[in-house]
PDB file of N, CA and C in Angstrom:
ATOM      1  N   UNK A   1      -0.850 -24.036   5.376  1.00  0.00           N
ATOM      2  CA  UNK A   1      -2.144 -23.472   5.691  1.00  0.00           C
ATOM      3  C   UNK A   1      -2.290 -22.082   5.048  1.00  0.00           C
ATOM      4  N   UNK A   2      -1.201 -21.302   5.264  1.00  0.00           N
ATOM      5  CA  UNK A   2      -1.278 -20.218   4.315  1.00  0.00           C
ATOM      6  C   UNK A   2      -1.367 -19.793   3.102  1.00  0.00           C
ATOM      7  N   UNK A   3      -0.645 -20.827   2.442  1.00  0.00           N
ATOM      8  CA  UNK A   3      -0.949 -21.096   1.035  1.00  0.00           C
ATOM      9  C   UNK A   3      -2.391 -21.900   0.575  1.00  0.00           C
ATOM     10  N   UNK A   4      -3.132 -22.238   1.634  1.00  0.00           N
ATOM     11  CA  UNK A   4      -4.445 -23.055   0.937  1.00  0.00           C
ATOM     12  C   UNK A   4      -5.201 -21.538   0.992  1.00  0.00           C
ATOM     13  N   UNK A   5      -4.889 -20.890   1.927  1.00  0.00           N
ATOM     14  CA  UNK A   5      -5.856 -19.264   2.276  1.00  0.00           C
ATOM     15  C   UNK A   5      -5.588 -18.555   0.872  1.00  0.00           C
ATOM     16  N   UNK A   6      -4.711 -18.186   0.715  1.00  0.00           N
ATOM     17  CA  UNK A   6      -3.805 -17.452  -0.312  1.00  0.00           C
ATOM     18  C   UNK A   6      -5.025 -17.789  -2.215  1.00  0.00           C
ATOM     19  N   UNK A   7      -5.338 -19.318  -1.672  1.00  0.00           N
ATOM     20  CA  UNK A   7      -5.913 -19.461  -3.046  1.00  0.00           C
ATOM     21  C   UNK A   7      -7.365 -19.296  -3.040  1.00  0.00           C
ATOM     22  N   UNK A   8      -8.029 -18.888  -1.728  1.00  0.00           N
ATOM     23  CA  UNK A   8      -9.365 -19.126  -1.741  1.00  0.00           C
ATOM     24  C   UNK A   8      -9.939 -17.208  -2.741  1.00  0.00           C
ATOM     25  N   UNK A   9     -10.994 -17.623  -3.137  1.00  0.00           N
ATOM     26  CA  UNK A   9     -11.707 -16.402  -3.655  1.00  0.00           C
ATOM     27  C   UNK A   9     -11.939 -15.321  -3.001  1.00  0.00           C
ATOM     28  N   UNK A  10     -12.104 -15.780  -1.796  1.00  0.00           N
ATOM     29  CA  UNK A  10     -12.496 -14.389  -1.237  1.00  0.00           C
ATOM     30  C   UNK A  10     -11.327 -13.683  -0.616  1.00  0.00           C
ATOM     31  N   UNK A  11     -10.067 -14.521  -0.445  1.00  0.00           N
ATOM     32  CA  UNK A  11      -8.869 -13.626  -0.272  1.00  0.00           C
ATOM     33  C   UNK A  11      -7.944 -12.664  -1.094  1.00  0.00           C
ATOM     34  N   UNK A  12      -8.726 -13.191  -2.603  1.00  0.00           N
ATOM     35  CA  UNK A  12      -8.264 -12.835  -3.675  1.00  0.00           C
ATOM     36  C   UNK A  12      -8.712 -11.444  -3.678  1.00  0.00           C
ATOM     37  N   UNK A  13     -10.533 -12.033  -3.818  1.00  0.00           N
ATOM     38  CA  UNK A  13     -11.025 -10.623  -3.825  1.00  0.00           C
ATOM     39  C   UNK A  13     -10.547  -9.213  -2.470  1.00  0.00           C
ATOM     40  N   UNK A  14     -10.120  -9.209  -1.647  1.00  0.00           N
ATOM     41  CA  UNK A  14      -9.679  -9.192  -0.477  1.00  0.00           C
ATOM     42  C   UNK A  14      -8.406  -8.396  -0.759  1.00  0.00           C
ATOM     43  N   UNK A  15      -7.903  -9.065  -1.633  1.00  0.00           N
ATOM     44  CA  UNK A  15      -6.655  -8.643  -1.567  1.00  0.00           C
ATOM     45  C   UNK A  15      -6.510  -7.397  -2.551  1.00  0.00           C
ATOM     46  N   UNK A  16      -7.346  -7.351  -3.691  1.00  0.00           N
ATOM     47  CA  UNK A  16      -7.544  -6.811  -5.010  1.00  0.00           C
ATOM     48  C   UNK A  16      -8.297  -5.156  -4.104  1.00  0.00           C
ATOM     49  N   UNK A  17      -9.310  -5.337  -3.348  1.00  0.00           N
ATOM     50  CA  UNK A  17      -9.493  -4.888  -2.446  1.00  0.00           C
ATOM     51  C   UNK A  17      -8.499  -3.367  -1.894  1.00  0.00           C
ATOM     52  N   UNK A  18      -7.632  -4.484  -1.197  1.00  0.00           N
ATOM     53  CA  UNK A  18      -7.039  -3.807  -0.285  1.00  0.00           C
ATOM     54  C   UNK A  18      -6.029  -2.769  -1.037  1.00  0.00           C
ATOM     55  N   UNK A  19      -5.780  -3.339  -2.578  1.00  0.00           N
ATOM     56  CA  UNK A  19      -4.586  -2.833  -3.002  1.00  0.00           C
ATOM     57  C   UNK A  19      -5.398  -1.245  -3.272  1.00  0.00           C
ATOM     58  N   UNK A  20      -6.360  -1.767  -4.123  1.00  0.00           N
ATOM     59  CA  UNK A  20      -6.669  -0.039  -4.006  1.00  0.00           C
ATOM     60  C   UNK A  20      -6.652   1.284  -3.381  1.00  0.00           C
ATOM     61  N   UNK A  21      -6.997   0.990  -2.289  1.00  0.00           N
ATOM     62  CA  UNK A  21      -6.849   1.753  -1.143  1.00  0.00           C
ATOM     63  C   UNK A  21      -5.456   1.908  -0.466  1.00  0.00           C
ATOM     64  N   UNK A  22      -5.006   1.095  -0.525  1.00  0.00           N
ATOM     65  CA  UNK A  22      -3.368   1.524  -0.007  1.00  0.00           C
ATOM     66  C   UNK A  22      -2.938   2.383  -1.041  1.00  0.00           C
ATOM     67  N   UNK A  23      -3.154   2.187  -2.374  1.00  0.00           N
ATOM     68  CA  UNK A  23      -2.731   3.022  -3.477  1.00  0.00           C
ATOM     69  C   UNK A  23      -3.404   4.447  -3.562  1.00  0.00           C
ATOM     70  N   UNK A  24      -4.289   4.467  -2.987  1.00  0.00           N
ATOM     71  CA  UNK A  24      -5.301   6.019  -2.738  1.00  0.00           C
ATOM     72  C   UNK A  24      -4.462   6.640  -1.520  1.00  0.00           C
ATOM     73  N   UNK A  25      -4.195   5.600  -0.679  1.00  0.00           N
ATOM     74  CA  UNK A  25      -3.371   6.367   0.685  1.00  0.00           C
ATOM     75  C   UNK A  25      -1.714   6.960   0.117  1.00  0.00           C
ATOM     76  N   UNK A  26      -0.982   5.865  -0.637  1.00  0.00           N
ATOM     77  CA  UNK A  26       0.380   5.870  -1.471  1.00  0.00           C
ATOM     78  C   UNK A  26       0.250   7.416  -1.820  1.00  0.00           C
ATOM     79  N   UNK A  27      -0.941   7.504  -3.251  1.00  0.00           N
ATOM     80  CA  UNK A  27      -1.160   8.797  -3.585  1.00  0.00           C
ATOM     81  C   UNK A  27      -0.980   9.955  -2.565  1.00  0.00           C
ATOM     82  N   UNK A  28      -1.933  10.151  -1.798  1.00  0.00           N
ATOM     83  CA  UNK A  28      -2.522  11.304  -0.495  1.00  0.00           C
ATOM     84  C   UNK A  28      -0.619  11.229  -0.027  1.00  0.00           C
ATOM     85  N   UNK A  29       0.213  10.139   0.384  1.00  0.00           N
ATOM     86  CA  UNK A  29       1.496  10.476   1.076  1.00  0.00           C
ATOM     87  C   UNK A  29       2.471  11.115  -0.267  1.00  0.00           C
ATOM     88  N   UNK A  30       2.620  10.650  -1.077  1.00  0.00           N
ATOM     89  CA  UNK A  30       3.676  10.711  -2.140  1.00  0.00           C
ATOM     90  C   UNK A  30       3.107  12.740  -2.787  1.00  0.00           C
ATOM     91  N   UNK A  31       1.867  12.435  -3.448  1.00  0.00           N
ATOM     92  CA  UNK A  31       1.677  13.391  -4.303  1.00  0.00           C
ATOM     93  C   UNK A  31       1.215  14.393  -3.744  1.00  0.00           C
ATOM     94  N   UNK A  32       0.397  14.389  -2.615  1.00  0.00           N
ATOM     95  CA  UNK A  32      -0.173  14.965  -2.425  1.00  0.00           C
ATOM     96  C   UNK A  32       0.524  15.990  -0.561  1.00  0.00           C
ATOM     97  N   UNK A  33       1.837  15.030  -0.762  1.00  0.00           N
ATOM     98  CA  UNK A  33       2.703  15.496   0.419  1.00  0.00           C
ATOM     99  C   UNK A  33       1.828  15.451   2.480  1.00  0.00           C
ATOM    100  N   UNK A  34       1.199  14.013   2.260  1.00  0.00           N
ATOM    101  CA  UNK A  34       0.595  14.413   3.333  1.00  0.00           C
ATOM    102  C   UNK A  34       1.182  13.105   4.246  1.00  0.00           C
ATOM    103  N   UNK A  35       2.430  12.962   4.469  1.00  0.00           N
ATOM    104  CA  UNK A  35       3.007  12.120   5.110  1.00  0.00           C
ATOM    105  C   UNK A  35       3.262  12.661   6.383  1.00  0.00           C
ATOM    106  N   UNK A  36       3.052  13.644   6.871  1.00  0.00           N
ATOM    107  CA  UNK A  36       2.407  14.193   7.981  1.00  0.00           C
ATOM    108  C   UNK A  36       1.833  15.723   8.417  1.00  0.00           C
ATOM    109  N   UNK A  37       1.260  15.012   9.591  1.00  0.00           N
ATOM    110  CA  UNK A  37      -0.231  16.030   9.629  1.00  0.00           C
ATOM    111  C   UNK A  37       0.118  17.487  10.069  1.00  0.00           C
ATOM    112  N   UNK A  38      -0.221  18.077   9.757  1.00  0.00           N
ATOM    113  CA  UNK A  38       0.436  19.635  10.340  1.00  0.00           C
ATOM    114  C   UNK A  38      -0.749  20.188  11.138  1.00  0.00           C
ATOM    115  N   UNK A  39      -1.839  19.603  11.473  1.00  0.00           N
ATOM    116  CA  UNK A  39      -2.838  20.365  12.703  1.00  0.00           C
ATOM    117  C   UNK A  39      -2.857  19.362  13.440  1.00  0.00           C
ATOM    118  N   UNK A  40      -3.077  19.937  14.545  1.00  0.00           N
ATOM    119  CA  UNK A  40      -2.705  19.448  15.997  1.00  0.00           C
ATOM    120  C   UNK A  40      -4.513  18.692  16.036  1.00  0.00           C
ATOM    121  N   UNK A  41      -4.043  18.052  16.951  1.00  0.00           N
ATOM    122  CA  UNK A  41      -5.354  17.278  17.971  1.00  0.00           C
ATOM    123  C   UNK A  41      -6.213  16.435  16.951  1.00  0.00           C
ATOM    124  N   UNK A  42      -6.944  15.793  17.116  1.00  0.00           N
ATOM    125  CA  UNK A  42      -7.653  14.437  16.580  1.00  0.00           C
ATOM    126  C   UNK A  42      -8.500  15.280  15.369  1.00  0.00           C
ATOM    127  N   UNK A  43      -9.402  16.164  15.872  1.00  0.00           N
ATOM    128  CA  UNK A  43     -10.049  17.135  14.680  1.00  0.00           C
ATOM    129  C   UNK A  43      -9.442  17.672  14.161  1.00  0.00           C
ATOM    130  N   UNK A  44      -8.248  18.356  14.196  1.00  0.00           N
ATOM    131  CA  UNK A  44      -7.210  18.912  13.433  1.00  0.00           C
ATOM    132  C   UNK A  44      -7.055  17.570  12.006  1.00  0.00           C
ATOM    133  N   UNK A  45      -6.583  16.670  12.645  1.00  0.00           N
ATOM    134  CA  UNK A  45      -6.013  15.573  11.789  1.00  0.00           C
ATOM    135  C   UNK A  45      -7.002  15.301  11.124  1.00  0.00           C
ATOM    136  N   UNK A  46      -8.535  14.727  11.784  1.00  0.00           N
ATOM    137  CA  UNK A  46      -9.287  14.898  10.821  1.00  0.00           C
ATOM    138  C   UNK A  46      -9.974  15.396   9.584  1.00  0.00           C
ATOM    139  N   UNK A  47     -10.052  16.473  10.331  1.00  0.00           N
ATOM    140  CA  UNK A  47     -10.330  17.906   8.991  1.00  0.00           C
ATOM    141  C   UNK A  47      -9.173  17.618   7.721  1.00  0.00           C
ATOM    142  N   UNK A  48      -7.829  17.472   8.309  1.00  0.00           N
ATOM    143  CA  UNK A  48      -6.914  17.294   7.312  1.00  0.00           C
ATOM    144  C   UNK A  48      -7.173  16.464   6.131  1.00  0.00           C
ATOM    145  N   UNK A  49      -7.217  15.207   6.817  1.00  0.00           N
ATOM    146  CA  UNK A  49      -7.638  13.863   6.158  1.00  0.00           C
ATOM    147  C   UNK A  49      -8.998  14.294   4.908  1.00  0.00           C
ATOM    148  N   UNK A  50      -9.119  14.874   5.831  1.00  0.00           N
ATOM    149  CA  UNK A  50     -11.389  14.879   4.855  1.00  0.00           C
ATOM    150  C   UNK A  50     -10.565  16.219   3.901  1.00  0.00           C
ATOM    151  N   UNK A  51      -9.898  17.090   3.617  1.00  0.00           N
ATOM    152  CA  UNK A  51      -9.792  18.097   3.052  1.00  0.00           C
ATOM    153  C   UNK A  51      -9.116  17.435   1.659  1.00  0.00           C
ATOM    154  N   UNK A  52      -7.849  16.415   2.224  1.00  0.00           N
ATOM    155  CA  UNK A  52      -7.400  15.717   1.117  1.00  0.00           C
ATOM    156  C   UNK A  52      -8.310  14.791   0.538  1.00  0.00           C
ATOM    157  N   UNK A  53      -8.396  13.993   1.365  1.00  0.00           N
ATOM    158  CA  UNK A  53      -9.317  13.057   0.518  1.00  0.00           C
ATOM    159  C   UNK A  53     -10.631  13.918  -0.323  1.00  0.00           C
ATOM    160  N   UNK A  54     -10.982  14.939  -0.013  1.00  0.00           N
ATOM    161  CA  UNK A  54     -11.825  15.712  -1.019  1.00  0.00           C
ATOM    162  C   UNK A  54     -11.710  16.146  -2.274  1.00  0.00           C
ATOM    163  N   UNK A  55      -9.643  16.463  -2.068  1.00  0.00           N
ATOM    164  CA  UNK A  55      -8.987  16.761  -3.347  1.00  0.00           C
ATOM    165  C   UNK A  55      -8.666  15.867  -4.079  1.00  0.00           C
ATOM    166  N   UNK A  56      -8.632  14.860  -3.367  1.00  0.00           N
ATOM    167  CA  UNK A  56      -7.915  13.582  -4.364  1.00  0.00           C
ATOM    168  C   UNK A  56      -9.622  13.088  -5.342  1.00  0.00           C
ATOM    169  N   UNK A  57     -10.797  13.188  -4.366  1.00  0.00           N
ATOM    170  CA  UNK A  57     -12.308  13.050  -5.121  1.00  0.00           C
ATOM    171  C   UNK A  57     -12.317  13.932  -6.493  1.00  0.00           C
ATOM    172  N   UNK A  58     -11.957  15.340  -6.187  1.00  0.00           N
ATOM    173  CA  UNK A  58     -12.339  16.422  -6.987  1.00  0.00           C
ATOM    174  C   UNK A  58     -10.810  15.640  -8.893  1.00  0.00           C
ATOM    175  N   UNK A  59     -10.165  15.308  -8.040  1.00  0.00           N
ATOM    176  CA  UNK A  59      -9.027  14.983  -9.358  1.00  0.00           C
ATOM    177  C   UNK A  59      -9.231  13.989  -9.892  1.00  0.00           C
ATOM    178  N   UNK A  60     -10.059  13.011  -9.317  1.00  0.00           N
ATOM    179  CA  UNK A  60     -10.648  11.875  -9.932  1.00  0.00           C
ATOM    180  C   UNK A  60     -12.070  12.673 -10.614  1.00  0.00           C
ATOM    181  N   UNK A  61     -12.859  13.292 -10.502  1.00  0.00           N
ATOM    182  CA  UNK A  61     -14.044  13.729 -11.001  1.00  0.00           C
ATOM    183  C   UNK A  61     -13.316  14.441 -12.353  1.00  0.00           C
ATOM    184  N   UNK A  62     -12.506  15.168 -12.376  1.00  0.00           N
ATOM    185  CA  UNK A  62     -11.815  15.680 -13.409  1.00  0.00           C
ATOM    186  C   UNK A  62     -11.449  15.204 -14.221  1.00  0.00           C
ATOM    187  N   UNK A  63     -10.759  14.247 -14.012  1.00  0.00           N
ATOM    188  CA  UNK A  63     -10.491  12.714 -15.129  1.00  0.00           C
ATOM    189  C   UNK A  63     -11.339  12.329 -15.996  1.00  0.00           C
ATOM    190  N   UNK A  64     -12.811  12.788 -15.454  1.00  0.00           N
ATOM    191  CA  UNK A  64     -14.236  11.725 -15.771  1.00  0.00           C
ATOM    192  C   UNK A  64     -14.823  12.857 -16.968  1.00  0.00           C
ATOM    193  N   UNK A  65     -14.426  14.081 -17.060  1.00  0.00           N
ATOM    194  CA  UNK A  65     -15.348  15.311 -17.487  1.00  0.00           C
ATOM    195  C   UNK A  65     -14.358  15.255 -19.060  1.00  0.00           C
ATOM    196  N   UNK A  66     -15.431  14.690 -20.288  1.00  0.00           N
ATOM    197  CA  UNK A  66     -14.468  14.575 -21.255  1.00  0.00           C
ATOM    198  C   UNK A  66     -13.955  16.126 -21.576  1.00  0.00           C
ATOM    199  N   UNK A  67     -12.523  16.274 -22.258  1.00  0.00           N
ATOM    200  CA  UNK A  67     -12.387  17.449 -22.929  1.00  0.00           C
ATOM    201  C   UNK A  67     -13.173  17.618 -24.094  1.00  0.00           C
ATOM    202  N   UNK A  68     -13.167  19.038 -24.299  1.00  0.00           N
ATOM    203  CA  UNK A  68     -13.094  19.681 -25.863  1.00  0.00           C
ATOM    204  C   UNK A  68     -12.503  19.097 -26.786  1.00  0.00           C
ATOM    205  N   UNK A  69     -13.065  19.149 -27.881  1.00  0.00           N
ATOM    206  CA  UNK A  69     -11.628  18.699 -28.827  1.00  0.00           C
ATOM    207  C   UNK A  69     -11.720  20.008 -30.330  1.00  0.00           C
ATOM    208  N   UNK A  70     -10.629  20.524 -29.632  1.00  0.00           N
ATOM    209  CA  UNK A  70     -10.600  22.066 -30.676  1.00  0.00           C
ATOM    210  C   UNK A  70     -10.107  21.410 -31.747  1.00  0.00           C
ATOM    211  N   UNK A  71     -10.044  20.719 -32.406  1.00  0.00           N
ATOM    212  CA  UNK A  71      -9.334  19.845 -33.576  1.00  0.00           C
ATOM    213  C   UNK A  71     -10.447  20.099 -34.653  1.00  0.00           C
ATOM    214  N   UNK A  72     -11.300  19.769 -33.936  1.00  0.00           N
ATOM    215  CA  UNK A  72     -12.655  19.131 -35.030  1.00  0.00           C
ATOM    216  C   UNK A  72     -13.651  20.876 -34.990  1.00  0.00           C
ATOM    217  N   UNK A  73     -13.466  21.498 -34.041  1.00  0.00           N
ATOM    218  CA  UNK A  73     -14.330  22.775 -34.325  1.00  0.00           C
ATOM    219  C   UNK A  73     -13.621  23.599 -35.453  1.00  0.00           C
TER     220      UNK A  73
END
């Protein structure tokens, strides 16, 4: 039964899905050293969360902004 699930489309898509986001979270723990929270209480943690995930936005926007290319000036 698991293997008939495994082949349907929308588990695929699902799955393709999910990987992304675990890999955005991977990032935020590994690189970004946030494998745990250093402010106390639920808004503490929150704020945390929203501060990284802002930085990890701002480093993806950076990616997107072509360089210069002093080569050709």
């Amino acid at each position: 039964m698991a293997r008939c699930l495994s082949e349907e489309d929308e588990w695929l898509a699902s799955r393709r899905e999910r990987k992304k986001v675990e890999m955005l979270f991977a990032h935020l723990k590994r690189i970004m050293h946030l494998d745990r929270l250093r402010l106390r209480g639920r808004c503490g943690a929150r704020d945390e969360l929203h501060h990284a995930a802002a930085a990890q936005n701002l480093r993806k926007l950076a990616e997107l902004i072509p360089t210069p290319n002093l080569a050709m000036a």
